[in-house]
Protein backbone atom coordinates (compact mmCIF):
# COMPACT_ATOMS: atom_id res chain seq x y z
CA UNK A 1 15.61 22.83 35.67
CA UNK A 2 18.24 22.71 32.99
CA UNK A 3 17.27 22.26 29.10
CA UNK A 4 20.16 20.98 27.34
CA UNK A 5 19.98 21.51 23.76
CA UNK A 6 21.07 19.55 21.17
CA UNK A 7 21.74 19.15 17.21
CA UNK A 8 21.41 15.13 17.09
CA UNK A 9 24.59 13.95 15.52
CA UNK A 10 27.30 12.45 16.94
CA UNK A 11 30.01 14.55 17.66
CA UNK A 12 27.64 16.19 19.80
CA UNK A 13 26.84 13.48 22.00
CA UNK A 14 30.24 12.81 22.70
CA UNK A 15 29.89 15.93 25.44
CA UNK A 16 26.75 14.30 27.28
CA UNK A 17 27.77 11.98 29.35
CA UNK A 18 30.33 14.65 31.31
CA UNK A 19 27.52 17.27 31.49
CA UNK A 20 25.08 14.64 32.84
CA UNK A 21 27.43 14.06 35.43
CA UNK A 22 27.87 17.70 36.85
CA UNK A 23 24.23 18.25 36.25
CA UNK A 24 23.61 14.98 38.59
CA UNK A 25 26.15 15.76 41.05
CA UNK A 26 24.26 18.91 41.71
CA UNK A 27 20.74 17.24 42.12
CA UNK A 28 19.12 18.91 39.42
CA UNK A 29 16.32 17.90 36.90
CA UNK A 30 17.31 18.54 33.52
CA UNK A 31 15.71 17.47 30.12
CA UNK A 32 16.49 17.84 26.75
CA UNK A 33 15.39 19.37 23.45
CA UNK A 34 16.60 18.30 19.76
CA UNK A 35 17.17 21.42 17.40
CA UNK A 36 18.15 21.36 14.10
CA UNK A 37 17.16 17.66 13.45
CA UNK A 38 16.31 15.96 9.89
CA UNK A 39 13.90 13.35 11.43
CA UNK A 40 13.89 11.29 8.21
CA UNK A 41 17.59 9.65 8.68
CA UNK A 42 18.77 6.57 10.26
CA UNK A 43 21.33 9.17 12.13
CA UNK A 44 18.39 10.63 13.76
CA UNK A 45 16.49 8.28 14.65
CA UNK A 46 19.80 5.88 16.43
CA UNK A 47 20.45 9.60 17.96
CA UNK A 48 17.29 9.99 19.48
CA UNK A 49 17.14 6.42 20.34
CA UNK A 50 20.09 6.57 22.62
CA UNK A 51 19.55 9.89 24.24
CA UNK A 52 15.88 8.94 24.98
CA UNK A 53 18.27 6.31 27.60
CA UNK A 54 19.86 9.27 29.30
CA UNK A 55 17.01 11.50 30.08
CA UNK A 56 13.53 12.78 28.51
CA UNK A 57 13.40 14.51 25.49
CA UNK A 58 10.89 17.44 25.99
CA UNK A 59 10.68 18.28 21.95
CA UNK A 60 12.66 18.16 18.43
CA UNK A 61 12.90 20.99 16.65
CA UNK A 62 12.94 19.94 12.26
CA UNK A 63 15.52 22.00 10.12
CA UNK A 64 13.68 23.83 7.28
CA UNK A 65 14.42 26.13 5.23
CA UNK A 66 12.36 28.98 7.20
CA UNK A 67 14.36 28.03 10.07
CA UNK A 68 17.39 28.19 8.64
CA UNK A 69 16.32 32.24 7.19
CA UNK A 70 15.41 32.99 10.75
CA UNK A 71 18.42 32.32 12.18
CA UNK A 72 20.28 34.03 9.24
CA UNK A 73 18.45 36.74 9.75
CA UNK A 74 18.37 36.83 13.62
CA UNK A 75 14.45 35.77 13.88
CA UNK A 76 12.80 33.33 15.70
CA UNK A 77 10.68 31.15 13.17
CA UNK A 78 7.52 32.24 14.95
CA UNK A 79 8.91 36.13 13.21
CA UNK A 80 8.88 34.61 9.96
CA UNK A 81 6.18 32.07 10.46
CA UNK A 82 4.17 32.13 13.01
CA UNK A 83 2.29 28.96 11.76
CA UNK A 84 5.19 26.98 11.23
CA UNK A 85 5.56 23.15 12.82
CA UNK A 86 8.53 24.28 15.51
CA UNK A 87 6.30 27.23 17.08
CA UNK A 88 3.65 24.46 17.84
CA UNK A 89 6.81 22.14 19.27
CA UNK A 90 8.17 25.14 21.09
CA UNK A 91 4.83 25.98 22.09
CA UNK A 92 4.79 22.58 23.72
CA UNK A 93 8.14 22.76 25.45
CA UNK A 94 7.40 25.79 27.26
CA UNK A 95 3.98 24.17 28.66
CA UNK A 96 5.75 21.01 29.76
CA UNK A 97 8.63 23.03 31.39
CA UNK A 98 5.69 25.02 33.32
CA UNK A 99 4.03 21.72 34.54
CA UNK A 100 7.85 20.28 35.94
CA UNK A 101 8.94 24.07 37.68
């Protein structure tokens, strides 16, 4: 299985369609994961909207602050917080990647 990950914004989706197409010309299942997402725009949610039409969407990952020191400091958030929202969503991911393997 392939997890494609993605910031949701435009330019990024501009690289989708191509990938889809080697990924289906291959026969393999693939889903994807938003990362670095400010769920509270209308950019977001159009984002979402349209890639939600190309495949599922196993999780979003929010930007925060604490995510943003992680990755400054080479952690993953569940280093710095171990309670934090994304370790729950990545938490999640990983399950739902179990069930489809």
């Amino acid at each position: 299985m392939i997890i494609i990950p993605l910031i949701p914004t435009k330019s990024n989706f501009t690289t989708i369609d191509p990938l889809l197409e080697i990924v289906v010309k291959h026969n393999k299942k693939y889903a994807f994961v938003l990362s670095n997402a400010n769920v509270n725009t209308n950019l977001f949610k159009e984002v979402a909207s349209v890639l939600k039409t190309k495949g599922e969407v196993l999780g979003t990952l929010k930007t925060t602050v604490k995510m943003q020191i992680a990755e400054l400091d080479g952690l993953g958030i569940e280093e710095v917080d171990k309670n934090h929202d994304n370790v729950k969503v990545i938490n999640n991911i990983v399950k739902e990647i179990i069930k489809k393997m």
